[in-house]
Protein backbone atom coordinates (compact mmCIF):
# COMPACT_ATOMS: atom_id res chain seq x y z
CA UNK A 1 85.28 -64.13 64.95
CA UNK A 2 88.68 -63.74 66.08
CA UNK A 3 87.98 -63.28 69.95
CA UNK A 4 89.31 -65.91 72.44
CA UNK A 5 87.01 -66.47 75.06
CA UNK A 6 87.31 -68.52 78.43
CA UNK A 7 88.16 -72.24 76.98
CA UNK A 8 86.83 -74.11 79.96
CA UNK A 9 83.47 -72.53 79.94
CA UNK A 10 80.39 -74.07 78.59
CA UNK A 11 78.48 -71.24 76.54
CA UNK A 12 75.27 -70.26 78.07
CA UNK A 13 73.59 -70.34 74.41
CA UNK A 14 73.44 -74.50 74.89
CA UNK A 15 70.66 -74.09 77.41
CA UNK A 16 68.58 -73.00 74.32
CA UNK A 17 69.28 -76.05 72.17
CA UNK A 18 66.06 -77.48 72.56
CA UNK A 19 64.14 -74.23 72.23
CA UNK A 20 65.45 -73.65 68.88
CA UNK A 21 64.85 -77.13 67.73
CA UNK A 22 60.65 -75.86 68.51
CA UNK A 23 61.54 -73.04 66.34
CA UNK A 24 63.20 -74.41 63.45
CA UNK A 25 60.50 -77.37 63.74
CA UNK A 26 57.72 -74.59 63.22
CA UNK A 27 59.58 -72.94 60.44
CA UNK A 28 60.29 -75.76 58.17
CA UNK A 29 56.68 -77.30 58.76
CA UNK A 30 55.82 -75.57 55.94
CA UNK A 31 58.34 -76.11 53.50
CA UNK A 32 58.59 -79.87 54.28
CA UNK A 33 54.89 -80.01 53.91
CA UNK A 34 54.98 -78.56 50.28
CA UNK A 35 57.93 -80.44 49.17
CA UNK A 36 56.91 -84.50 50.28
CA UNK A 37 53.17 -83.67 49.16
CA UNK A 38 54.36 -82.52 45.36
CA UNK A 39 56.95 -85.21 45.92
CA UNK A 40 54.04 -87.91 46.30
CA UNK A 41 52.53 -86.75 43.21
CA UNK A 42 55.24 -85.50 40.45
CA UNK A 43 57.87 -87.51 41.58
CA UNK A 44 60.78 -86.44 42.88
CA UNK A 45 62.56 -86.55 39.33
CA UNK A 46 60.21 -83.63 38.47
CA UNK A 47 61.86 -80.03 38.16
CA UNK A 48 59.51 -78.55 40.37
CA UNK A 49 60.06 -80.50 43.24
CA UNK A 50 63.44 -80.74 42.83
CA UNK A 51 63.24 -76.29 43.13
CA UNK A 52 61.36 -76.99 46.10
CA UNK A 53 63.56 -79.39 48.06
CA UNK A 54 66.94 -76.85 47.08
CA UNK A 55 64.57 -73.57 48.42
CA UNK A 56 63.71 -76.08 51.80
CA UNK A 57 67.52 -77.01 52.10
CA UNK A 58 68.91 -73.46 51.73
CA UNK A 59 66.40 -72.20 54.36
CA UNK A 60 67.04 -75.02 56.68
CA UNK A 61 70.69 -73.78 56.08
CA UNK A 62 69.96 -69.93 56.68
CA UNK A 63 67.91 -70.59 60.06
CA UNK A 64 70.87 -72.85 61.08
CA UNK A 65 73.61 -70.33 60.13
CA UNK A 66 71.52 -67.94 62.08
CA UNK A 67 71.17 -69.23 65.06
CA UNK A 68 74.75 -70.68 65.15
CA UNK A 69 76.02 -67.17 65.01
CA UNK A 70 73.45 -65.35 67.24
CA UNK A 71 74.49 -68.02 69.73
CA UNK A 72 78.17 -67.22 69.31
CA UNK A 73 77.75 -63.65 69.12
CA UNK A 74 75.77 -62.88 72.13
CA UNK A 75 77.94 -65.04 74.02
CA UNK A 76 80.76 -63.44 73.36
CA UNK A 77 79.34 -59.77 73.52
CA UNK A 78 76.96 -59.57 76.24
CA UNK A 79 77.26 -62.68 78.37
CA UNK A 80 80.95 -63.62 79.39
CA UNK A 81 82.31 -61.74 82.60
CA UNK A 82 84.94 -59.76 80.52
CA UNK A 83 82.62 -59.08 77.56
CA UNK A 84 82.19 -55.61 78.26
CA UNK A 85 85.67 -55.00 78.35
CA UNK A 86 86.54 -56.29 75.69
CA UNK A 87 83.53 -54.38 73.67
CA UNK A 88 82.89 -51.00 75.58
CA UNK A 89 80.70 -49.75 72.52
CA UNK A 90 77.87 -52.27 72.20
CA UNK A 91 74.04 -51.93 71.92
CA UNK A 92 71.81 -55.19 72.99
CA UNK A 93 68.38 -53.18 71.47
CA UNK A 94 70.23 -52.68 67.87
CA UNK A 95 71.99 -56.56 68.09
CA UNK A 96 68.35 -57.75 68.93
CA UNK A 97 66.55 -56.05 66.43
CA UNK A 98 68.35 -56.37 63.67
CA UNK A 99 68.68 -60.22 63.94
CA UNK A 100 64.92 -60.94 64.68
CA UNK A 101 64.65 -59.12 61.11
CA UNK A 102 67.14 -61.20 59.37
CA UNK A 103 65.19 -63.93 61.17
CA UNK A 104 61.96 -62.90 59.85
CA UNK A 105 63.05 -62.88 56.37
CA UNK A 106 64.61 -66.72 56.46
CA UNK A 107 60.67 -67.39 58.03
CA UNK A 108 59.64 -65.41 54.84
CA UNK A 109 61.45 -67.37 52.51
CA UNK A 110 60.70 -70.35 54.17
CA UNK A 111 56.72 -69.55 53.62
CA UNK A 112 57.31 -69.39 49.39
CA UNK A 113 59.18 -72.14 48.21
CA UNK A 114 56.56 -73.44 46.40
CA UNK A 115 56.01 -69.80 44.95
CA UNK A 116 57.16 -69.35 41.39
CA UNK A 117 58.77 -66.26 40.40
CA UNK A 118 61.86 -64.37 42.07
CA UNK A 119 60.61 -63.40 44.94
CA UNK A 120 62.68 -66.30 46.90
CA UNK A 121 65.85 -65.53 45.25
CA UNK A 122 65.20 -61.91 46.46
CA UNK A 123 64.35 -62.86 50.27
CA UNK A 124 67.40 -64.98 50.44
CA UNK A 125 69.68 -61.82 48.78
CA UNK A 126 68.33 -59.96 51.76
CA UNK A 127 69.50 -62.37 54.23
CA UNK A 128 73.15 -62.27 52.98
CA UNK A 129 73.30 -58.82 52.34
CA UNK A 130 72.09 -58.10 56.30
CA UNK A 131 75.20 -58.73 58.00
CA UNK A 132 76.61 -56.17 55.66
CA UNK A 133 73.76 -53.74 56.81
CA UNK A 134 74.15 -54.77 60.46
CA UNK A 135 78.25 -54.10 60.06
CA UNK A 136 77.13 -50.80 58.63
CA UNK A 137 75.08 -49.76 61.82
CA UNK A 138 78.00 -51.19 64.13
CA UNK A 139 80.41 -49.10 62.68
CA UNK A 140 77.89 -45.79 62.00
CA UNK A 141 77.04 -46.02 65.66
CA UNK A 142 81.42 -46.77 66.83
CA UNK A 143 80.67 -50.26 68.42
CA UNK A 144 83.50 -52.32 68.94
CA UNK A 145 81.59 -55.24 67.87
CA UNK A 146 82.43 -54.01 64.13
CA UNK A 147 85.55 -56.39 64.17
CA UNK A 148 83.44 -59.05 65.05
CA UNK A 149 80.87 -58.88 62.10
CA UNK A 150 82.57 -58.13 59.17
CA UNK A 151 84.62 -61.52 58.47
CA UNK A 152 80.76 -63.11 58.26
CA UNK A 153 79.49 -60.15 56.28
CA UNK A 154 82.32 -60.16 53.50
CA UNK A 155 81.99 -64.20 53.01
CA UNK A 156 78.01 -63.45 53.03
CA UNK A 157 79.03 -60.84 50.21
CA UNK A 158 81.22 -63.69 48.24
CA UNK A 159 78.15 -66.37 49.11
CA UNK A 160 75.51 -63.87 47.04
CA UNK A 161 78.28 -63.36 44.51
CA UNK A 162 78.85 -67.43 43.58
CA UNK A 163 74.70 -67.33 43.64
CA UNK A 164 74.19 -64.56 41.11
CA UNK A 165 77.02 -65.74 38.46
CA UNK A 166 75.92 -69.53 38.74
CA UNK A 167 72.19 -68.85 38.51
CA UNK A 168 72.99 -66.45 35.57
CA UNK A 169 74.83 -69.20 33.55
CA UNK A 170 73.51 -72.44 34.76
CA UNK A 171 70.18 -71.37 35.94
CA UNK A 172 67.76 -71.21 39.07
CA UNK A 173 68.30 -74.73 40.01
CA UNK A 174 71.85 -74.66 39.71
CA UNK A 175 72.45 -71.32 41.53
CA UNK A 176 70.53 -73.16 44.50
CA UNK A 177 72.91 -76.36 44.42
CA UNK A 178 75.46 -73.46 44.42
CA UNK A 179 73.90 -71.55 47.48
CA UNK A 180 73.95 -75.40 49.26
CA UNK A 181 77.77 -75.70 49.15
CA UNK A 182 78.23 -72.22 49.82
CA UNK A 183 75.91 -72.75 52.90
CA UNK A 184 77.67 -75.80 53.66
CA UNK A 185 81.17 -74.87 53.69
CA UNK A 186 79.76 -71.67 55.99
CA UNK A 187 78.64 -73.94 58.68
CA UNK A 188 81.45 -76.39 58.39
CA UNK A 189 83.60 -73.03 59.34
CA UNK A 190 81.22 -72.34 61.71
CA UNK A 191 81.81 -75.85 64.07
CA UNK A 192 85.41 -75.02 63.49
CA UNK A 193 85.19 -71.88 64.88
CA UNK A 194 83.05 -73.31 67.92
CA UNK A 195 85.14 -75.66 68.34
CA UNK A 196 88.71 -73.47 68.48
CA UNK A 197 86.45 -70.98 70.36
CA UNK A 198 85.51 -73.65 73.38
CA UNK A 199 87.98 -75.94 73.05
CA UNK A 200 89.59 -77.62 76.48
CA UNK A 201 87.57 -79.05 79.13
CA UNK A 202 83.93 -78.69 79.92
CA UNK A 203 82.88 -76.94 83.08
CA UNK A 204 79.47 -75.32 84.10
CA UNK A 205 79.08 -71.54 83.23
């Protein structure tokens, strides 16, 4: 996300702070629900749990990621005066769609982390592989928005990468402490790149 836009403007996608806290509140219902009641049972020393709470933290981290970068990118593409400009090939349907799906799989992992088996592991692949199918559209269709995708589709790439080779060597629970600092570092580049996006002073959109 190389684009500069206006400094001094406030991004519309703050007006839907509060709506996405509803949604992420719905979404991790669930997980929270199975993780504190095993939790109050097992212990939180025992293995299970301990799966549980890393599934619940990655997903917490893949809704947040999400909607960090939706917010970003439909700012930048769609809603700032020079937007169109700047990206004369650009579809809203085929943005839309294809992050309610990547969505809707975070939801879907969110609804089996109590579920043994590698059916997780296989949900959250999907998710980090997406942006790689979403750059593939973009640049199958000649949007300009192309540029703007890939640099989070290659580290995506590098994320699934680090999860495969630790959870193949260390194990499950160790390939999801690996996803959590990979997730981690990805958002702490993410509020830097909000932050050299809309830096300067604050002023109404």
């Amino acid at each position: 996300m190389s684009e500069q836009p206006n400094a001094s403007r406030v991004p519309d996608f703050h007006k839907s702070a509060f709506w996405i806290y509803g949604v992420t509140a719905m979404v991790m219902r669930e997980p929270l629900a199975i993780v504190l009641r095993h939790a109050a049972t097992a212990g939180w020393a025992d293995q299970g749990v301990q799966m549980e709470a890393a599934r619940s933290l990655i997903v917490w981290l893949l809704l947040s990621r999400q909607f960090t970068v939706a917010g970003i990118y439909f700012d930048h593409v769609y809603v700032q005066s020079d937007s169109a400009a700047r990206f004369p090939q650009r579809s809203y349907p085929v943005d839309f769609m294809l992050g309610v799906v990547a969505l809707l799989v975070s939801v879907g992992a969110s609804t089996i982390v109590g579920v043994s088996g590698p059916l997780f592991d296989v949900l959250v692949g999907l998710t980090l592989l997406w942006d790689l199918l979403w750059l593939a559209f973009a640049k199958a269709l000649g949007h300009s928005t192309a540029r703007f995708i890939a640099p989070a589709a290659i580290f995506n790439l590098g994320v699934l990468a680090v999860f495969l080779a630790v959870r193949e060597f260390f194990g499950p629970l160790a390939g999801y402490g690996a996803l959590v600092l990979c997730g981690s570092i990805q958002m702490a580049r993410l509020f830097a790149n909000y932050n050299r996006l809309y830096a300067g002073p604050a002023q109404k959109s």
